[in-house]
PDB file of N, CA and C in Angstrom:
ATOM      1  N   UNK A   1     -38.425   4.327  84.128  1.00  0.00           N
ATOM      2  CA  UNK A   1     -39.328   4.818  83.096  1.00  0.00           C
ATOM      3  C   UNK A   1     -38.604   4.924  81.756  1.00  0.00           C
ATOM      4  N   UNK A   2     -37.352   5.685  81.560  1.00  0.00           N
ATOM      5  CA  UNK A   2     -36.792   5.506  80.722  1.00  0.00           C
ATOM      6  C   UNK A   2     -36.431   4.187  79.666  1.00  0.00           C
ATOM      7  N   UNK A   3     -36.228   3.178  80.505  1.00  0.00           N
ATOM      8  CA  UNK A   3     -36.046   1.538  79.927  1.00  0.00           C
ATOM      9  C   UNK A   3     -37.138   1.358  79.395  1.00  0.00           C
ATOM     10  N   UNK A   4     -38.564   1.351  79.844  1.00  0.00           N
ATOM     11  CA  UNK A   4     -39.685   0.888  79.567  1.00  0.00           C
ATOM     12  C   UNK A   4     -40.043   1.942  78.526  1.00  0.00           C
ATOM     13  N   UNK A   5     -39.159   3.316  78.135  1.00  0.00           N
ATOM     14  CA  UNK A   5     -39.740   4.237  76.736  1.00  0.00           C
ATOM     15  C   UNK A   5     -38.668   3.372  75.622  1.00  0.00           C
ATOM     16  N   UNK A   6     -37.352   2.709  76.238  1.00  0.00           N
ATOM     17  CA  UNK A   6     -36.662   2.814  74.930  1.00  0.00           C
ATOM     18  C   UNK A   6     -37.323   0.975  74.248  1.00  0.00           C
ATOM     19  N   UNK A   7     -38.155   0.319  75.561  1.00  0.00           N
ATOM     20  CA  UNK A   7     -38.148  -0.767  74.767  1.00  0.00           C
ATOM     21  C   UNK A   7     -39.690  -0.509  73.706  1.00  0.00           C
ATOM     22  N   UNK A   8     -40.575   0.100  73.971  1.00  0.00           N
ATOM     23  CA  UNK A   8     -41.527   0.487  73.380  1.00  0.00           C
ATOM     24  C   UNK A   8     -41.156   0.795  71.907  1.00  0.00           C
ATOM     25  N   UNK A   9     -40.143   2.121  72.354  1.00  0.00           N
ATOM     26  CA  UNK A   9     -39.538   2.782  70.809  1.00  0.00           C
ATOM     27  C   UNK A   9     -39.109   1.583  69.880  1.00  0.00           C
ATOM     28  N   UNK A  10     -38.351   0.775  70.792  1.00  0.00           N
ATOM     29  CA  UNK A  10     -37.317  -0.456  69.966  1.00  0.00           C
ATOM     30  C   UNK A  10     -38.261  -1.244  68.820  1.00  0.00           C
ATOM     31  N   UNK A  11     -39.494  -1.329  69.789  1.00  0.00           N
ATOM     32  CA  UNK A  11     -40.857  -2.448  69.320  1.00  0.00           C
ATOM     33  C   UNK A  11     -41.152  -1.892  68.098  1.00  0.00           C
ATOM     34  N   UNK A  12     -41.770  -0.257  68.371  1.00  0.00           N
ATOM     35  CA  UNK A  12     -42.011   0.360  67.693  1.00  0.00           C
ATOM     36  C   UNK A  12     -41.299   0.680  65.880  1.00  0.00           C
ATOM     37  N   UNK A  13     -40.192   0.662  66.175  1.00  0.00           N
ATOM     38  CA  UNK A  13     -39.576   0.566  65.289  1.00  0.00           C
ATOM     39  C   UNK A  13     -38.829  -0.410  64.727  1.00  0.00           C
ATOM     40  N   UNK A  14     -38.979  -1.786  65.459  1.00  0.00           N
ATOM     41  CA  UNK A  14     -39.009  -3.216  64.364  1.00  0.00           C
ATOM     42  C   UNK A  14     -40.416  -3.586  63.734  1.00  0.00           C
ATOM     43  N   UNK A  15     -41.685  -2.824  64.621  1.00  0.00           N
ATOM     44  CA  UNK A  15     -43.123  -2.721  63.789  1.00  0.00           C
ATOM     45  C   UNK A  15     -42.813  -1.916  62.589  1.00  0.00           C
ATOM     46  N   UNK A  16     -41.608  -0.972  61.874  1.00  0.00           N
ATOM     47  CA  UNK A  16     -41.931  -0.511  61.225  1.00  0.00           C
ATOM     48  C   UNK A  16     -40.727  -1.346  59.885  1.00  0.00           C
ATOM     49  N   UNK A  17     -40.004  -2.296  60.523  1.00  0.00           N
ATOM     50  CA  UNK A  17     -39.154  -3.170  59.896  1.00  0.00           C
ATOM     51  C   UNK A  17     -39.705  -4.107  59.636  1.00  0.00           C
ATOM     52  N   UNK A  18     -40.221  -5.617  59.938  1.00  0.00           N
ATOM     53  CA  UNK A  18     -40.420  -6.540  60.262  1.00  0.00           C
ATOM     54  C   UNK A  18     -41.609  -6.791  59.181  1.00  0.00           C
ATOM     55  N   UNK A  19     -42.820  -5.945  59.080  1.00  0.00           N
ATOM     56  CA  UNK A  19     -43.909  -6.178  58.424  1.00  0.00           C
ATOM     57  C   UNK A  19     -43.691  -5.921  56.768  1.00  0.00           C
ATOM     58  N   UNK A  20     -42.490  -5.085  56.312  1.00  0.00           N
ATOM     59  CA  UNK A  20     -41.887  -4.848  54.755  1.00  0.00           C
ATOM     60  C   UNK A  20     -41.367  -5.980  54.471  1.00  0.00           C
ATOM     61  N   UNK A  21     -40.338  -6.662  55.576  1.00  0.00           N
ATOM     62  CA  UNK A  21     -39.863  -8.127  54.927  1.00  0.00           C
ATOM     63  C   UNK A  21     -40.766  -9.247  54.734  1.00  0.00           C
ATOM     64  N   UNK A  22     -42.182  -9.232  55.837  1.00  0.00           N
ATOM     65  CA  UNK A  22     -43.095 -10.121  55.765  1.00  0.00           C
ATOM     66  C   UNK A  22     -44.010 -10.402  54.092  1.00  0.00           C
ATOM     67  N   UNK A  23     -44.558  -8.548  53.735  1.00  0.00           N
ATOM     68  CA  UNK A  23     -44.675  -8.436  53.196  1.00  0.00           C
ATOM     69  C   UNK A  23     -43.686  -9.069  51.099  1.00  0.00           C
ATOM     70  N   UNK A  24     -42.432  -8.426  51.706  1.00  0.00           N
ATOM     71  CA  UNK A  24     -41.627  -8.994  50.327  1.00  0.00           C
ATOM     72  C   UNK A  24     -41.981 -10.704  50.309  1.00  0.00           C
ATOM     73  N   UNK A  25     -41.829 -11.601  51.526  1.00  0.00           N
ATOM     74  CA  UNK A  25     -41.605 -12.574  51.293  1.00  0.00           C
ATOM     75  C   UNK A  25     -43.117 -13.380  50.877  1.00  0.00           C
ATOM     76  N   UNK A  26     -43.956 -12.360  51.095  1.00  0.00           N
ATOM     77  CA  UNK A  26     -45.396 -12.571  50.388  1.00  0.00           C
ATOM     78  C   UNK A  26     -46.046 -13.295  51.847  1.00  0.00           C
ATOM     79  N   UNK A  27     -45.603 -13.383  53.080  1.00  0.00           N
ATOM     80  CA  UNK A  27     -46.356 -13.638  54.481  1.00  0.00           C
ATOM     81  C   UNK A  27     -47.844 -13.008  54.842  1.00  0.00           C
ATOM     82  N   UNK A  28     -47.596 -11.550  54.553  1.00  0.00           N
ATOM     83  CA  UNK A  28     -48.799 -10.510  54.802  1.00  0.00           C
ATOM     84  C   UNK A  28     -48.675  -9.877  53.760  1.00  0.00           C
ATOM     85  N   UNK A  29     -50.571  -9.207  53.679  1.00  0.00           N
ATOM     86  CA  UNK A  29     -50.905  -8.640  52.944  1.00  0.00           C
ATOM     87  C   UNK A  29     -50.426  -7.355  52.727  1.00  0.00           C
ATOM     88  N   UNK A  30     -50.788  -6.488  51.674  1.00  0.00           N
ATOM     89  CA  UNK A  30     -50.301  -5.246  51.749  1.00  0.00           C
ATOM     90  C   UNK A  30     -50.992  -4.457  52.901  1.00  0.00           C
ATOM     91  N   UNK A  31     -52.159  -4.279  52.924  1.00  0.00           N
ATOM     92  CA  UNK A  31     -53.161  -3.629  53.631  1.00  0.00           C
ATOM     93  C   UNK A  31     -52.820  -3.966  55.020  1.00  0.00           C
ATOM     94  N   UNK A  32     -52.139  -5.042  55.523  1.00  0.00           N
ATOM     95  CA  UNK A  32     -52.204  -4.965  57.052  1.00  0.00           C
ATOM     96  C   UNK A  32     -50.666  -4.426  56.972  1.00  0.00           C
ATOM     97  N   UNK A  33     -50.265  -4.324  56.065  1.00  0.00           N
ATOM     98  CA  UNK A  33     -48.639  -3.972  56.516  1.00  0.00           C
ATOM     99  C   UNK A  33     -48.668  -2.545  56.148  1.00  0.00           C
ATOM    100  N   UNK A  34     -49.555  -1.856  55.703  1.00  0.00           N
ATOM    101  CA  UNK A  34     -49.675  -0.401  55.886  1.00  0.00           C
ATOM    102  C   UNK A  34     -50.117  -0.145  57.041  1.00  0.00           C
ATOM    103  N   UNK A  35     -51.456  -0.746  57.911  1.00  0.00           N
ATOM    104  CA  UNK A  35     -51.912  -0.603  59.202  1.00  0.00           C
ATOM    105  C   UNK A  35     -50.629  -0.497  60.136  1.00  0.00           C
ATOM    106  N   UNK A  36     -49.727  -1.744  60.390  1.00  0.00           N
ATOM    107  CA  UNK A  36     -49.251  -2.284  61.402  1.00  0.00           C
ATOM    108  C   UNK A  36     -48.246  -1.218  61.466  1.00  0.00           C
ATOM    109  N   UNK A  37     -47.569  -0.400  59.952  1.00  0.00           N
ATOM    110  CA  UNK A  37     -46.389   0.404  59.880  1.00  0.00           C
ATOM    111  C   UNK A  37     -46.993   1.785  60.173  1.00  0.00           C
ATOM    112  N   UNK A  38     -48.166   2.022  59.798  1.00  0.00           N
ATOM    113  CA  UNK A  38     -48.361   3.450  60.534  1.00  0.00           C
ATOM    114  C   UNK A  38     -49.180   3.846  61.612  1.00  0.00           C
ATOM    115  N   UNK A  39     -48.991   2.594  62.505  1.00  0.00           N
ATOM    116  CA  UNK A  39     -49.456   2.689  64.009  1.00  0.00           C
ATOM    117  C   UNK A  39     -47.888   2.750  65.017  1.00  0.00           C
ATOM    118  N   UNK A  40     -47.021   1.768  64.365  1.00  0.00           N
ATOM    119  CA  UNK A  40     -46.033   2.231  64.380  1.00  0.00           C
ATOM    120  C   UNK A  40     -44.500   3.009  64.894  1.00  0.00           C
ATOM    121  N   UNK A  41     -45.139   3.725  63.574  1.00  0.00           N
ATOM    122  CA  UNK A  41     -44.689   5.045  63.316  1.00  0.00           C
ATOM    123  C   UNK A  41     -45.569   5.984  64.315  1.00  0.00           C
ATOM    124  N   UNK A  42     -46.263   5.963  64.590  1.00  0.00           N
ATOM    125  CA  UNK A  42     -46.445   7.016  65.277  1.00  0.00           C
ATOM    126  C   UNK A  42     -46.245   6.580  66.593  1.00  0.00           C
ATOM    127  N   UNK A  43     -46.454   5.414  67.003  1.00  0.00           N
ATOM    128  CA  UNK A  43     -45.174   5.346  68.255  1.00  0.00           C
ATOM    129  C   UNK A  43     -43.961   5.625  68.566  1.00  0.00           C
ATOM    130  N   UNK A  44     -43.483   5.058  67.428  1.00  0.00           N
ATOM    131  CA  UNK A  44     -42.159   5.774  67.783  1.00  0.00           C
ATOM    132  C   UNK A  44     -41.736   7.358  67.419  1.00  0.00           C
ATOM    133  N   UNK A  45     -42.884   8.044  66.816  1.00  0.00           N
ATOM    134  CA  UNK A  45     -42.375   9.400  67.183  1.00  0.00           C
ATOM    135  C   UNK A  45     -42.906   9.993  68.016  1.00  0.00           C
ATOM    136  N   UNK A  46     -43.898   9.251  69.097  1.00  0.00           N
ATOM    137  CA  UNK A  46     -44.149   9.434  70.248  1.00  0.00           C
ATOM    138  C   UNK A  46     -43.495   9.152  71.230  1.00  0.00           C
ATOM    139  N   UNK A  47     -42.855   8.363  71.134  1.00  0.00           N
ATOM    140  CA  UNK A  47     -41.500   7.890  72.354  1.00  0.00           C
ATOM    141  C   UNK A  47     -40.171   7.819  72.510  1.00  0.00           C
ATOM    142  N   UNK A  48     -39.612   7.731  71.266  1.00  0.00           N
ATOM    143  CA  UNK A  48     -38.463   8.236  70.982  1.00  0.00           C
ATOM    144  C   UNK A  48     -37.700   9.690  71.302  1.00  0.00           C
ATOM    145  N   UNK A  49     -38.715  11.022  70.881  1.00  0.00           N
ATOM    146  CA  UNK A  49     -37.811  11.841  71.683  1.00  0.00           C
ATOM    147  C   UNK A  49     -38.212  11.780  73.050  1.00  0.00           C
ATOM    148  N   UNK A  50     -38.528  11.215  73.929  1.00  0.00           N
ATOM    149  CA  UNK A  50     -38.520  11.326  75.075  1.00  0.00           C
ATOM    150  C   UNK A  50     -37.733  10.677  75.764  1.00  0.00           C
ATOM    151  N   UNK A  51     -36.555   9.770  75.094  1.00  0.00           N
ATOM    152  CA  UNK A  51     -34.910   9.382  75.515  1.00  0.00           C
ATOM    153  C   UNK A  51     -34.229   9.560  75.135  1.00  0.00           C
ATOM    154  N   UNK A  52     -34.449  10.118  73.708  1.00  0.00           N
ATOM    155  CA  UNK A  52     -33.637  10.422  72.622  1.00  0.00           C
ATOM    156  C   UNK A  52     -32.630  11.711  73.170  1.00  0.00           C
ATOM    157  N   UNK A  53     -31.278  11.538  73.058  1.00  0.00           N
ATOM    158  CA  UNK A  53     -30.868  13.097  73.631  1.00  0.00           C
ATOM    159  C   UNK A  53     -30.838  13.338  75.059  1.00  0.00           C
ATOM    160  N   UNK A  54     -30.997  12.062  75.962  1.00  0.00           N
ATOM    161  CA  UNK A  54     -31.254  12.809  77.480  1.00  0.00           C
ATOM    162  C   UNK A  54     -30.278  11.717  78.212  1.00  0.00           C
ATOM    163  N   UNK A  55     -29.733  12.711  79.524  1.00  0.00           N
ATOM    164  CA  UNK A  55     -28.582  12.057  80.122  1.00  0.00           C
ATOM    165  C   UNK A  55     -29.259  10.597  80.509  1.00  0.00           C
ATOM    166  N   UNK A  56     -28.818   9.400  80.701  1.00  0.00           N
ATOM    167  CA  UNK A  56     -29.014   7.871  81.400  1.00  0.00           C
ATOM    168  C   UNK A  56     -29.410   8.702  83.270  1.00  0.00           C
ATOM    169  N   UNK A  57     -28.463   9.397  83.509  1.00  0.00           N
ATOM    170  CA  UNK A  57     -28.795   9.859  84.754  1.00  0.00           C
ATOM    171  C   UNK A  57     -29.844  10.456  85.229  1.00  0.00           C
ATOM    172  N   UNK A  58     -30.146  11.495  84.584  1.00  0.00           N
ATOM    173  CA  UNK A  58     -31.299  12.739  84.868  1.00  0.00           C
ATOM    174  C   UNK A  58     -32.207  12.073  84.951  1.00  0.00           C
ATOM    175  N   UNK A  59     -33.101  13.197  86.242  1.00  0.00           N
ATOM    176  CA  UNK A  59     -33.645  13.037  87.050  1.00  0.00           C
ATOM    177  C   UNK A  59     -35.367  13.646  86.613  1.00  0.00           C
ATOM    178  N   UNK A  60     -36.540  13.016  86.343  1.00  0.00           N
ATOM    179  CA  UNK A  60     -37.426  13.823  85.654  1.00  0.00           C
ATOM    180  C   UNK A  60     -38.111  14.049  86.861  1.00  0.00           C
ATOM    181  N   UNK A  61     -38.381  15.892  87.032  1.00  0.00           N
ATOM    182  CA  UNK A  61     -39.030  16.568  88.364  1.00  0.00           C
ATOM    183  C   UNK A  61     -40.023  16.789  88.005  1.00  0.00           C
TER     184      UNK A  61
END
């Protein structure tokens, strides 16, 4: 479960990279690159602390 939160987060937060350079290079519009960055963003502060800070080992009961 853990692997499958950090690759989400990872996604999550090249969704919030990826669409500013698209944008500079004039690829996408502004308007979808506000959508795409604050859907996001709120993924990844939905999933991130939930590996963020926690042993590779531990055990969730």
């Amino acid at each position: 479960m853990n692997i499958i939160l950090k690759i989400i987060s990872y996604l999550a937060l090249a969704g919030t990279i990826v669409p500013a350079l698209l944008v500079f290079s004039g690829d996408m519009d502004l308007q979808t690159n506000k959508n795409i960055m604050a859907i996001s963003m709120v993924v990844w502060f939905v999933t991130a602390p939930l590996w963020i800070n926690k042993k590779s080992d531990e055990v969730l009961e």
